[in-house]
Protein backbone atom coordinates (compact mmCIF):
# COMPACT_ATOMS: atom_id res chain seq x y z
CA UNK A 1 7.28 58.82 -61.21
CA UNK A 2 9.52 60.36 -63.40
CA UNK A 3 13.01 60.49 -61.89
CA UNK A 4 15.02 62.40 -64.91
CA UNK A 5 17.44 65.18 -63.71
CA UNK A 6 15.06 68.17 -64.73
CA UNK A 7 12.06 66.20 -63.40
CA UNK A 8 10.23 68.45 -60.92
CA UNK A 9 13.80 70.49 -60.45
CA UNK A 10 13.12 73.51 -57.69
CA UNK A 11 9.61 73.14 -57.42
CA UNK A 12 8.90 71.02 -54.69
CA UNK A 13 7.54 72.60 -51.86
CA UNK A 14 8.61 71.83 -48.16
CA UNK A 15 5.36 71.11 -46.68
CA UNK A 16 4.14 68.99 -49.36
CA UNK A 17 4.44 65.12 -49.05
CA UNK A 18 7.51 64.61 -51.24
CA UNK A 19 9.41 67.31 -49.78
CA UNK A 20 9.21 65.32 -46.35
CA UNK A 21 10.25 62.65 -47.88
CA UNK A 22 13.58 64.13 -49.44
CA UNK A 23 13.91 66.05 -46.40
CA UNK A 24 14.14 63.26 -44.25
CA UNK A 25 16.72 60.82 -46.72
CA UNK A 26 19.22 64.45 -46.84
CA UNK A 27 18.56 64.53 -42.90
CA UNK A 28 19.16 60.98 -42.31
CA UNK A 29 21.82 60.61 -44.31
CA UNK A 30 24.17 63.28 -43.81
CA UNK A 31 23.18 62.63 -39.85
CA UNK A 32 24.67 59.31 -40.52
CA UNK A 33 28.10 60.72 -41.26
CA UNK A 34 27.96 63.44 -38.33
CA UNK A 35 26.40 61.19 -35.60
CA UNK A 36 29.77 58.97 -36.37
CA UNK A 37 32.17 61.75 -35.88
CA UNK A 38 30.60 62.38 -32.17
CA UNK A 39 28.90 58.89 -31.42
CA UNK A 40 32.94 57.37 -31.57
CA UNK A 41 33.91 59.83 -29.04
CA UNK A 42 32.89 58.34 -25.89
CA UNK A 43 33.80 54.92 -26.36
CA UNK A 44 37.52 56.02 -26.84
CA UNK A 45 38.01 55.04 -23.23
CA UNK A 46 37.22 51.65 -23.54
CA UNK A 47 38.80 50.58 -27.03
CA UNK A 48 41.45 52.06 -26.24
CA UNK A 49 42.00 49.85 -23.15
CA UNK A 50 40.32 47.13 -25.55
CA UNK A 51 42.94 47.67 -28.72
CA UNK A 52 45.52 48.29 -27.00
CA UNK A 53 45.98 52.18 -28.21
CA UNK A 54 47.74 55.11 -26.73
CA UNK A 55 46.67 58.72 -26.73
CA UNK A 56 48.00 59.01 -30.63
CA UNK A 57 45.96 55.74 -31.61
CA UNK A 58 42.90 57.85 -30.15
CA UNK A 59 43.71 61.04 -32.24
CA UNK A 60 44.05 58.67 -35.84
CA UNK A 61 40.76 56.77 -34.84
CA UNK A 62 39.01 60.44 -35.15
CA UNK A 63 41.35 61.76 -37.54
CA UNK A 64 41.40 58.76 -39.91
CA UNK A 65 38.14 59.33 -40.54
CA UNK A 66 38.23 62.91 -40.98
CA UNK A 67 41.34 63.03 -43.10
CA UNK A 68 39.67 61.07 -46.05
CA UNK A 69 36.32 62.99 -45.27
CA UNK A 70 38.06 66.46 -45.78
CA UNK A 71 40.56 65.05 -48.94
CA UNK A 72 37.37 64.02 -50.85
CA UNK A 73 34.22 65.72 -50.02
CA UNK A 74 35.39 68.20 -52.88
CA UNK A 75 35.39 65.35 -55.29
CA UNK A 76 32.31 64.13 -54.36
CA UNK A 77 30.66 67.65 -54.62
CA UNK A 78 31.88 67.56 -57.83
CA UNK A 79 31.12 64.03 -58.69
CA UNK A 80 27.58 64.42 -57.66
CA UNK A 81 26.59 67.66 -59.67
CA UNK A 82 27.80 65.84 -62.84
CA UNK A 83 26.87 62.57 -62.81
CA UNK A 84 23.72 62.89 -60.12
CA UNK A 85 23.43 64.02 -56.63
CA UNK A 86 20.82 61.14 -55.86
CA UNK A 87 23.32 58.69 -57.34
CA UNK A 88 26.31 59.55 -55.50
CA UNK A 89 24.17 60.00 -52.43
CA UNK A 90 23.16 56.55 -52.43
CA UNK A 91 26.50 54.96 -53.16
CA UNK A 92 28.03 57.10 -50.44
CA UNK A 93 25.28 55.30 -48.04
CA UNK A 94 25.79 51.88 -48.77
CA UNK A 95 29.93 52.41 -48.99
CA UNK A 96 29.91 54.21 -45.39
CA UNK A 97 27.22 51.00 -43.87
CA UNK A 98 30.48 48.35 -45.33
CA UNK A 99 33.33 50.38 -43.94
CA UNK A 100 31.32 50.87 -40.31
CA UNK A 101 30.97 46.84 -40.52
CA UNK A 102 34.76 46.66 -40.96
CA UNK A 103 35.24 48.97 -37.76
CA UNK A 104 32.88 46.84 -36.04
CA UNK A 105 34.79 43.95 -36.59
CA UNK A 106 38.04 45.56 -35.93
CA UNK A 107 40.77 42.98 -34.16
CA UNK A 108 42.98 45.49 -33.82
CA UNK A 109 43.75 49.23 -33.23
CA UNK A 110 45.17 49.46 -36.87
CA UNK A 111 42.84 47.62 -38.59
CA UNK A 112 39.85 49.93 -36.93
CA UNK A 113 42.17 53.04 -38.60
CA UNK A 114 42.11 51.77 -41.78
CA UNK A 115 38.27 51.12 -41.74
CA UNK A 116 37.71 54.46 -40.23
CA UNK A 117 39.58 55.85 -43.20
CA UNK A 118 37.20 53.95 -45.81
CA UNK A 119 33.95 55.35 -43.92
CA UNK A 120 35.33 59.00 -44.69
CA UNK A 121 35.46 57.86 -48.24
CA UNK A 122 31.80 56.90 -47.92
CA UNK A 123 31.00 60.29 -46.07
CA UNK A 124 32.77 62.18 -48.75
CA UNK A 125 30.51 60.99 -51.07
CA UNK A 126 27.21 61.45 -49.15
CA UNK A 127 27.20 64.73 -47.01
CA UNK A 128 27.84 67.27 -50.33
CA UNK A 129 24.77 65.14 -52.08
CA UNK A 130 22.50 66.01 -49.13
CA UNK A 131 22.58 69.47 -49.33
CA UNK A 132 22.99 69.79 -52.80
CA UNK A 133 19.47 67.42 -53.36
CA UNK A 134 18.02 70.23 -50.78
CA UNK A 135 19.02 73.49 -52.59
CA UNK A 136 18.13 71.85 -56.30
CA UNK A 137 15.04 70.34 -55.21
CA UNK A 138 13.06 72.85 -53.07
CA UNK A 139 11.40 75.98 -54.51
CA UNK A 140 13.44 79.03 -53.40
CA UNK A 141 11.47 80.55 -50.72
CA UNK A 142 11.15 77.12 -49.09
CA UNK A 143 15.26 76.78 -48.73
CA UNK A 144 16.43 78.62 -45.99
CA UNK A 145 14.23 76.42 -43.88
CA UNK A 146 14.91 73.50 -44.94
CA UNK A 147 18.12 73.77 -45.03
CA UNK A 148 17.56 75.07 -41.08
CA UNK A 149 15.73 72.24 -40.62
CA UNK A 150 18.49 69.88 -42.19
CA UNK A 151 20.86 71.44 -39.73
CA UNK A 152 18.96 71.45 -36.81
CA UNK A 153 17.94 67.85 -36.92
CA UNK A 154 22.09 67.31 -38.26
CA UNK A 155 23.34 68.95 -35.09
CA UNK A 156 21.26 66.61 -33.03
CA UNK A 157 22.67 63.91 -34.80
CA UNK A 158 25.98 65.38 -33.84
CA UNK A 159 25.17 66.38 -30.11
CA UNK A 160 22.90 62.90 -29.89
CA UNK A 161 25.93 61.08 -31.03
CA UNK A 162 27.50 60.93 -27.05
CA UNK A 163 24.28 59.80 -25.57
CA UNK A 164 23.73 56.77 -27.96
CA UNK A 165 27.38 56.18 -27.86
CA UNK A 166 27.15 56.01 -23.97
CA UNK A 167 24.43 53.50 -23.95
CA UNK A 168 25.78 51.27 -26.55
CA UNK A 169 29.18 50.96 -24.39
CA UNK A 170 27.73 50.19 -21.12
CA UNK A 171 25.11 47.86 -22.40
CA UNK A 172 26.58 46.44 -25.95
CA UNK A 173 30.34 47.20 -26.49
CA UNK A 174 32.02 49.50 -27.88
CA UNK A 175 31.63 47.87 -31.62
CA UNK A 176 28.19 48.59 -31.48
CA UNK A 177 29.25 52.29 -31.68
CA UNK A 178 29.57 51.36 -35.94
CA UNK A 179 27.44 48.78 -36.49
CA UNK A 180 24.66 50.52 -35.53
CA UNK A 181 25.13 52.88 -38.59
CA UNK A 182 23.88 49.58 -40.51
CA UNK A 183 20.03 49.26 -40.21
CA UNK A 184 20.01 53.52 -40.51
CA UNK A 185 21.73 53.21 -44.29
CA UNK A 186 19.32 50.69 -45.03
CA UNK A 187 16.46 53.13 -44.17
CA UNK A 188 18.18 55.91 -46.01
CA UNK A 189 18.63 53.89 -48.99
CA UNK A 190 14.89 52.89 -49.12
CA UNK A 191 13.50 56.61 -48.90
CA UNK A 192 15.90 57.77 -51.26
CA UNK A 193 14.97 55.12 -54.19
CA UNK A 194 11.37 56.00 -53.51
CA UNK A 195 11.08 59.57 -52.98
CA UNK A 196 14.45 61.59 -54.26
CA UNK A 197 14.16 63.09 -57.06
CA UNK A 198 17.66 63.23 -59.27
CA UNK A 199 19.60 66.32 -60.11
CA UNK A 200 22.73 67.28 -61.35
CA UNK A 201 24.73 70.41 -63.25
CA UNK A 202 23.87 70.41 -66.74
CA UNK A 203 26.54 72.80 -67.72
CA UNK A 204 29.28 70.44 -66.33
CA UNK A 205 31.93 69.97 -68.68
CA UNK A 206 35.42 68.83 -68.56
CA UNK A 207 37.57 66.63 -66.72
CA UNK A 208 38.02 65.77 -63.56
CA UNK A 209 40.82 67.13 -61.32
CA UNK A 210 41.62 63.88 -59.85
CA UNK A 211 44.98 65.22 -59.05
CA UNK A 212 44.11 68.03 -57.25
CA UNK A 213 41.70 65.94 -54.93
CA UNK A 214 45.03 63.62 -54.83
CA UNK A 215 47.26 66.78 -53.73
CA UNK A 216 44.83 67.75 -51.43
CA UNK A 217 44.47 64.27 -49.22
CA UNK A 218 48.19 63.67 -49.09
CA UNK A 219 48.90 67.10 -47.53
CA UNK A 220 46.49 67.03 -45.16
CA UNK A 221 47.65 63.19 -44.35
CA UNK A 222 51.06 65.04 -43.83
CA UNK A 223 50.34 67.71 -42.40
CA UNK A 224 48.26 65.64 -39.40
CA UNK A 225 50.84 63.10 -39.22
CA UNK A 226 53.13 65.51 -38.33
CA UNK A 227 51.27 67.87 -35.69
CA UNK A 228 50.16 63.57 -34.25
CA UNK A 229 53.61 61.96 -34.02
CA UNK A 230 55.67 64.78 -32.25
CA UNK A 231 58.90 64.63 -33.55
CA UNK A 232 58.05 64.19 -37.05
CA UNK A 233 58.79 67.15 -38.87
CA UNK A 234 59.99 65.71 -42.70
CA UNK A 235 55.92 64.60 -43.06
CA UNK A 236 54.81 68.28 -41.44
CA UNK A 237 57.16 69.80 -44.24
CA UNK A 238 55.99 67.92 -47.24
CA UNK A 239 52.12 67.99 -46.16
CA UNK A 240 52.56 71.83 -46.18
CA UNK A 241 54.79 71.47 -49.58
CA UNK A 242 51.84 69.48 -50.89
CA UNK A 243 48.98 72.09 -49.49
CA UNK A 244 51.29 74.89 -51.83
CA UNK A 245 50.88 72.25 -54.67
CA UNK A 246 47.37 72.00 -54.47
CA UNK A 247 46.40 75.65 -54.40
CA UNK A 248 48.68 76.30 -57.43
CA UNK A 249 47.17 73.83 -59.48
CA UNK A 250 43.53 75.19 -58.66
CA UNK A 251 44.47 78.33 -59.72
CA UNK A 252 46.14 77.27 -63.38
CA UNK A 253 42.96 74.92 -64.03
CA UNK A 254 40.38 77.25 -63.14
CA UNK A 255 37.66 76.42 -64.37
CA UNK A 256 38.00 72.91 -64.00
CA UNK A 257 39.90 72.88 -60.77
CA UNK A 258 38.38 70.69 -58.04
CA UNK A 259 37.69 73.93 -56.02
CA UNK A 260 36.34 76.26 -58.41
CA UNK A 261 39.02 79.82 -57.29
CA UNK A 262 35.92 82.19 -58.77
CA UNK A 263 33.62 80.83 -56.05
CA UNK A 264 36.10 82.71 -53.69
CA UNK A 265 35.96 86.27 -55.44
CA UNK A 266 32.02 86.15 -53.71
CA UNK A 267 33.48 88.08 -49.96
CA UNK A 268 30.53 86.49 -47.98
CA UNK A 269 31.53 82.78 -49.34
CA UNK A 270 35.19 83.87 -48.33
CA UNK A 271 34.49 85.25 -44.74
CA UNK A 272 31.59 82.45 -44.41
CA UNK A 273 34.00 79.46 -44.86
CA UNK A 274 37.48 81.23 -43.02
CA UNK A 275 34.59 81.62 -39.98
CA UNK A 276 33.55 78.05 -40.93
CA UNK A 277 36.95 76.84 -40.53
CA UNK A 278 38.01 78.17 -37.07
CA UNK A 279 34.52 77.74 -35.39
CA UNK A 280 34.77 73.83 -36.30
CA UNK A 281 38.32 73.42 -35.36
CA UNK A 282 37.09 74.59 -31.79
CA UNK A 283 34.06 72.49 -31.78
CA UNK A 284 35.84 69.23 -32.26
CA UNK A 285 38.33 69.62 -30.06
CA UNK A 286 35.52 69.77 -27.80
CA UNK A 287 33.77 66.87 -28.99
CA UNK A 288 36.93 64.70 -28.98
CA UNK A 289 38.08 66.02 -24.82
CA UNK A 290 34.63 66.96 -22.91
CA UNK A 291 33.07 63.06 -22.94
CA UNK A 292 37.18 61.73 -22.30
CA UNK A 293 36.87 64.10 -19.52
CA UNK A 294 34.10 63.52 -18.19
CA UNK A 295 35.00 59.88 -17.56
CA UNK A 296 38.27 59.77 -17.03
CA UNK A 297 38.25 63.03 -14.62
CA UNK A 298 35.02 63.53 -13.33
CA UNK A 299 33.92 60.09 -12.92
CA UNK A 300 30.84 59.77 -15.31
CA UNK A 301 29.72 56.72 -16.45
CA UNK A 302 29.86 56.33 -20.32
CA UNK A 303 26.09 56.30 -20.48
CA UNK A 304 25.37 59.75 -17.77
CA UNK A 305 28.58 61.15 -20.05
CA UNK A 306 26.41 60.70 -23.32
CA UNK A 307 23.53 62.40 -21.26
CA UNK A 308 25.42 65.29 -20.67
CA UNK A 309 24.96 66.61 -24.16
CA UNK A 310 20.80 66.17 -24.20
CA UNK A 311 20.30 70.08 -23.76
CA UNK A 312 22.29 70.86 -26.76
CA UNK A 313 20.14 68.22 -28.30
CA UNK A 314 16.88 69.78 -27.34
CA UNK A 315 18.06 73.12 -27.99
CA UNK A 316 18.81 72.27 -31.88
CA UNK A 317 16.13 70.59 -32.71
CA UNK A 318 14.13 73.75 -30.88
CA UNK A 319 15.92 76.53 -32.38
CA UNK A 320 17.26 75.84 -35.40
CA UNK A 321 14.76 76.33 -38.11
CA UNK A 322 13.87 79.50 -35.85
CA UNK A 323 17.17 80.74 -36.30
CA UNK A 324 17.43 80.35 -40.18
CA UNK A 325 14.58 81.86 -40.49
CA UNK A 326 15.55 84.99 -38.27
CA UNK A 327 18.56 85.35 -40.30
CA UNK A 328 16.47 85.14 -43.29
CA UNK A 329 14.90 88.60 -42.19
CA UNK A 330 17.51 90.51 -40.23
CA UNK A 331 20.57 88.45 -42.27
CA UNK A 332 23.22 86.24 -41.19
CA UNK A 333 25.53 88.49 -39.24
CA UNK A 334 23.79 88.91 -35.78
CA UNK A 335 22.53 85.80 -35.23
CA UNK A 336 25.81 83.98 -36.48
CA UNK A 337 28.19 86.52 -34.22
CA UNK A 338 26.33 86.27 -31.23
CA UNK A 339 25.45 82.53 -31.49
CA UNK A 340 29.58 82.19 -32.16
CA UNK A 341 29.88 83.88 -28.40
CA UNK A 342 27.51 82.10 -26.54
CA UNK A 343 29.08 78.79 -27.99
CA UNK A 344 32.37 80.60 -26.35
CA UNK A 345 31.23 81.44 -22.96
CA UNK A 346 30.07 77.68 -22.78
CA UNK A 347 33.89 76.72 -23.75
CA UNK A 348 35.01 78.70 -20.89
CA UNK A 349 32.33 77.28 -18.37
CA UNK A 350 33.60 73.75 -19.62
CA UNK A 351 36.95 74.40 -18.70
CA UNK A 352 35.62 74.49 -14.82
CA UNK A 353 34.62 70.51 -15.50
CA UNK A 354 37.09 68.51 -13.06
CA UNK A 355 37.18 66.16 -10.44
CA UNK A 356 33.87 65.38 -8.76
CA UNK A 357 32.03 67.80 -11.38
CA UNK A 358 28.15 68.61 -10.49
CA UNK A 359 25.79 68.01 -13.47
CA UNK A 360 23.64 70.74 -12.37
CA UNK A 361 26.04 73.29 -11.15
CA UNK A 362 28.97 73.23 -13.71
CA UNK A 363 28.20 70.53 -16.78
CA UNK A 364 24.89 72.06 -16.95
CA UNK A 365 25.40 75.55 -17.22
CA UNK A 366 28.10 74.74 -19.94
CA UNK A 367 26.55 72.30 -22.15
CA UNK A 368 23.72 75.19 -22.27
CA UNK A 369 25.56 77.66 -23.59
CA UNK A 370 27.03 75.88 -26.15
CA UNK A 371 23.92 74.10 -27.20
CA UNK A 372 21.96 78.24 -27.73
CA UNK A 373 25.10 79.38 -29.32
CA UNK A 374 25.10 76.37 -31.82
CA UNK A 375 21.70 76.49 -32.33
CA UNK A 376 21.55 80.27 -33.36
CA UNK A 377 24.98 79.92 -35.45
CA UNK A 378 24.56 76.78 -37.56
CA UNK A 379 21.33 76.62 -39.75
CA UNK A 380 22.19 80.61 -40.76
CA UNK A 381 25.68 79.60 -41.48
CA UNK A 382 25.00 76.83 -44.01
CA UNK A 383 22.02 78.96 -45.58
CA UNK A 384 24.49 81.77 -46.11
CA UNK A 385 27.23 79.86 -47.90
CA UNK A 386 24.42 78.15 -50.29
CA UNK A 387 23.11 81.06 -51.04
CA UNK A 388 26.62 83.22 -51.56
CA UNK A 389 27.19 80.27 -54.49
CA UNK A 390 26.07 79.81 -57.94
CA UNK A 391 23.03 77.96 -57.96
CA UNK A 392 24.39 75.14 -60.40
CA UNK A 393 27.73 74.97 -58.18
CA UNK A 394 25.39 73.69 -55.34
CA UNK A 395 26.97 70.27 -54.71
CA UNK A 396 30.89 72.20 -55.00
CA UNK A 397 29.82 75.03 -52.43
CA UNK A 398 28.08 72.40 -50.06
CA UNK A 399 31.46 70.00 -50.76
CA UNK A 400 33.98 73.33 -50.06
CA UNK A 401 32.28 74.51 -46.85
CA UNK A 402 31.99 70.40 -45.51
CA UNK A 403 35.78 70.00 -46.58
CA UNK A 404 36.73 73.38 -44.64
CA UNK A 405 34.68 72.35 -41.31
CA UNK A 406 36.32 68.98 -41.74
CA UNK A 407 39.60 70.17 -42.16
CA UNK A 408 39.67 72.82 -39.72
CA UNK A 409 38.44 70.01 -37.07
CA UNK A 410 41.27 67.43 -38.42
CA UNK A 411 44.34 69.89 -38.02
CA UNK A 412 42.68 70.82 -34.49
CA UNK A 413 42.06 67.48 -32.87
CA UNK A 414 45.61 66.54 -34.31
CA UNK A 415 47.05 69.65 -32.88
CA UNK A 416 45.83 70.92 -29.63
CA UNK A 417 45.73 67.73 -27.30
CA UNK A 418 49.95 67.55 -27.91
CA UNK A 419 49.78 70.94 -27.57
CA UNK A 420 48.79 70.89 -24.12
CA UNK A 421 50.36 67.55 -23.15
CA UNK A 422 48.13 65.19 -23.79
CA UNK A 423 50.17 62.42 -25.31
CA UNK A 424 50.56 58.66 -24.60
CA UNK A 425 48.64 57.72 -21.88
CA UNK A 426 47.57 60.43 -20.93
CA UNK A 427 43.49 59.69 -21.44
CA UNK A 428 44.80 56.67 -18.73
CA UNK A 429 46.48 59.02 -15.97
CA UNK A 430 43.16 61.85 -14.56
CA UNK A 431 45.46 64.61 -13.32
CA UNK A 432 47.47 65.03 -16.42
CA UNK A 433 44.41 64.70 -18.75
CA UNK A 434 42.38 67.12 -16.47
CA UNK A 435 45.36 69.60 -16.67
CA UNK A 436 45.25 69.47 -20.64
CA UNK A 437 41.33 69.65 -21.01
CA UNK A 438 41.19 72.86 -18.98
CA UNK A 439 44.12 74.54 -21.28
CA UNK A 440 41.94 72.84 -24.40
CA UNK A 441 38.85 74.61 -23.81
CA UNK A 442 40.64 78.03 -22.85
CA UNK A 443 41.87 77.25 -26.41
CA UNK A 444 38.96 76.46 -28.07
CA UNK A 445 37.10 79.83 -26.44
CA UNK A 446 39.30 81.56 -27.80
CA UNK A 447 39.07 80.52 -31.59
CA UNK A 448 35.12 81.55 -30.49
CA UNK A 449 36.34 84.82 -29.87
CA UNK A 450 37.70 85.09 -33.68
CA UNK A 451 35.80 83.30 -34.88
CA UNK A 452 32.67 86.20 -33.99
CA UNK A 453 34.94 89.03 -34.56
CA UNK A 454 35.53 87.80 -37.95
CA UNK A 455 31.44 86.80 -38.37
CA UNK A 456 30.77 90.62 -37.61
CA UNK A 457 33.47 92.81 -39.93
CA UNK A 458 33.08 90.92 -43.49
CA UNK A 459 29.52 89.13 -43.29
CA UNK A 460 27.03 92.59 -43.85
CA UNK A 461 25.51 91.19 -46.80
CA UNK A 462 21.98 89.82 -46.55
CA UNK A 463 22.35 87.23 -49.54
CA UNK A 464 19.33 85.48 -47.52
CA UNK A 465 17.38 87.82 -48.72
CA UNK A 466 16.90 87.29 -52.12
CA UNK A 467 14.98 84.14 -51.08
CA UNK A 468 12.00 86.07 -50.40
């Protein structure tokens, strides 16, 4: 079977055999990347205590990772529409199964933030290729579903990530949290050989704008370093300097900047990825807090902790394809700004979640919430900044909306938790860390809030539509 980049370009259809097939690599490969960003989460606890780390060691583990994921994701957009999507895809895999074997064998707390920043690297070069195989492979009316169904089965990656993470603590260790990303590359790296077809820009010319993806890592390494280590203004200062830099030098080598600035003048790709960024800077600061909490505070083992996120789980795989295809018909702005709110009024349920918490009565109720709102928000979200792009720019928008998620969650997880005084050892003391989860999720509703406002005054534009 021919795999040449034009080879069977946009006409595979989702129900047929291959389309499975390339479905489930993109799912199972980008799940890789967010299972890790959630699955880490609740064994924080315990290497912490293990490694030695304080509450700032816990922000770089998740932020390490993160950093290098948001510097490069651009690049590797980029990288994969010229030289192939499938190609980069595939070394992404087998580069992010090495670095979680490195964090798997870390003997110290350093060490493990130094592999965690090589796995971003790997990330970087995966998650754009998924997406980008999905909108160049699939015929057009097929897309907004898959691309639901690529984020519905994602999110449970993401939401499944504190349930396996749970049981591989209590019954395996804590290391067990990365090396179980190991026999999952292999299995992506098998159905992609076999059944992913390649596909890349044609019209890509030019060079590269290694410096801008250069620009862009060091100011986001100083900008997080600075909002992390309290204190530490010189590397807040220069990380901002360097953030100036980098959008200067996009906009003198447009169009061969690493983001391409004409992608912007498109309002719904604007207002999409602004929304993108402050909905995902709330969600990981819940991510990175509510399984802590629930531990630490409430007295949840690591493995009921995990459990706690099954009907988020449930709802995405449930409701996701439903909900891209809904905004398909009535467009993106309904279901996104009223999915945004519900995620919000489960925020502000969480921040009830204290000492001797019911499951039933207050996790429950909560985890709910956020789970419909998610479910309704994502898949329509992801479909609309696809389809806002440039068909040939697929791997660059999919790269520029991962890198804004990313980076939104980065600056927020480094942030907030000094923010509301939780520093040093403060994951180690319950009062103080209950004190600063409540005022976290009071914090995070209220990006929600914005977040929807913003969803329902610039995002009128049904560009779903023209996938009929």
């Amino acid at each position: 079977m021919s795999n040449r980049p034009e080879a069977l370009h946009g006409h595979i259809e989702l129900k047929s055999a291959r389309g499975r097939w390339i479905l489930g690599a993109t799912v199972l490969g980008s799940g890789l990347a967010m299972l890790d960003s959630t699955v880490v989460n609740v064994a924080l606890p315990f290497l912490g205590d293990e490694l030695k780390a304080d509450m700032a060691g816990l922000q770089w583990t998740i932020n390490a990772y993160t950093l290098t994921l948001a510097g490069l994701i651009l690049l590797g957009g980029s990288l994969g529409d010229r030289f192939g999507r499938r190609k980069l895809f595939l070394i992404g895999t087998v580069w992010f199964a090495v670095a979680s074997a490195l964090c798997g064998l870390s003997p110290n707390i350093e060490f493990l933030i130094a592999a965690r920043a090589l796995q971003g690297i790997g990330g970087a070069l995966l998650t754009p290729g998924s997406l980008a195989i999905i909108q160049a492979s699939f015929v057009r009316h097929d897309r907004p579903r898959a691309v639901g169904v690529w984020s519905g089965l994602g999110g449970v990656a993401s939401a499944i990530g504190p349930l396996l993470g749970g049981w591989l603590v209590q019954s395996a260790g804590w290391r067990w949290a990365f090396l179980i990303n190991l026999p999952f590359a292999a299995l992506v790296v098998f159905i992609a050989l076999r059944h992913v077809p390649e596909s890349r820009d044609e019209a890509a010319a030019g060079r590269f704008d290694v410096l801008g993806a250069v620009l862009a890592a060091l100011a986001l390494a100083g900008i997080t370093y600075g909002l992390i280590e309290r204190g530490a203004p010189v590397p807040l200062l220069v990380g901002l300097a360097l953030g100036v830099a980098f959008v200067v030098l996009q906009i003198r080598r447009s169009p061969d900047a690493l983001v391409p600035v004409g992608m912007f003048r498109d309002r719904v790709f604007t207002a999409v990825n602004v929304v993108t960024l402050i909905m995902y800077a709330a969600m990981s600061v819940v991510f990175f807090l509510l399984v802590v909490q629930l531990q630490v505070v409430s007295g949840f083992s690591p493995i009921a902790a995990g459990l706690s996120m099954l009907p988020t789980t449930i709802l995405m795989l449930l409701l996701s394809a439903r909900a891209a295809e809904l905004a398909r018909r009535v467009g993106p702005r309904w279901p996104m700004t009223l999915g945004i709110l519900v995620a919000g009024a489960g925020f502000l349920a969480m921040s009830t979640i204290g000492f001797g918490a019911s499951y039933p009565l207050q996790v429950l109720p909560a985890v709910f919430l956020f789970g419909l709102g998610l479910s309704a928000t994502v898949a329509p979200l992801t479909a609309t900044v696809l389809a806002s792009a440039d068909e040939r720019h697929a791997g660059t928008a999919s790269g520029v909306n991962n890198a804004v998620s990313r980076t939104g969650g980065l600056l927020a997880v480094a942030a907030v938790p000094p923010l509301v005084g939780l520093v040093g050892e403060a994951f180690k003391q319950p009062p103080v860390f209950d004190a600063g989860f409540r005022m976290a999720m009071l914090i995070s509703a209220g990006m929600m809030v914005v977040a929807a406002l913003l969803t329902f005054l610039t995002i009128r534009t049904n560009v779903l539509a023209s996938d009929d």
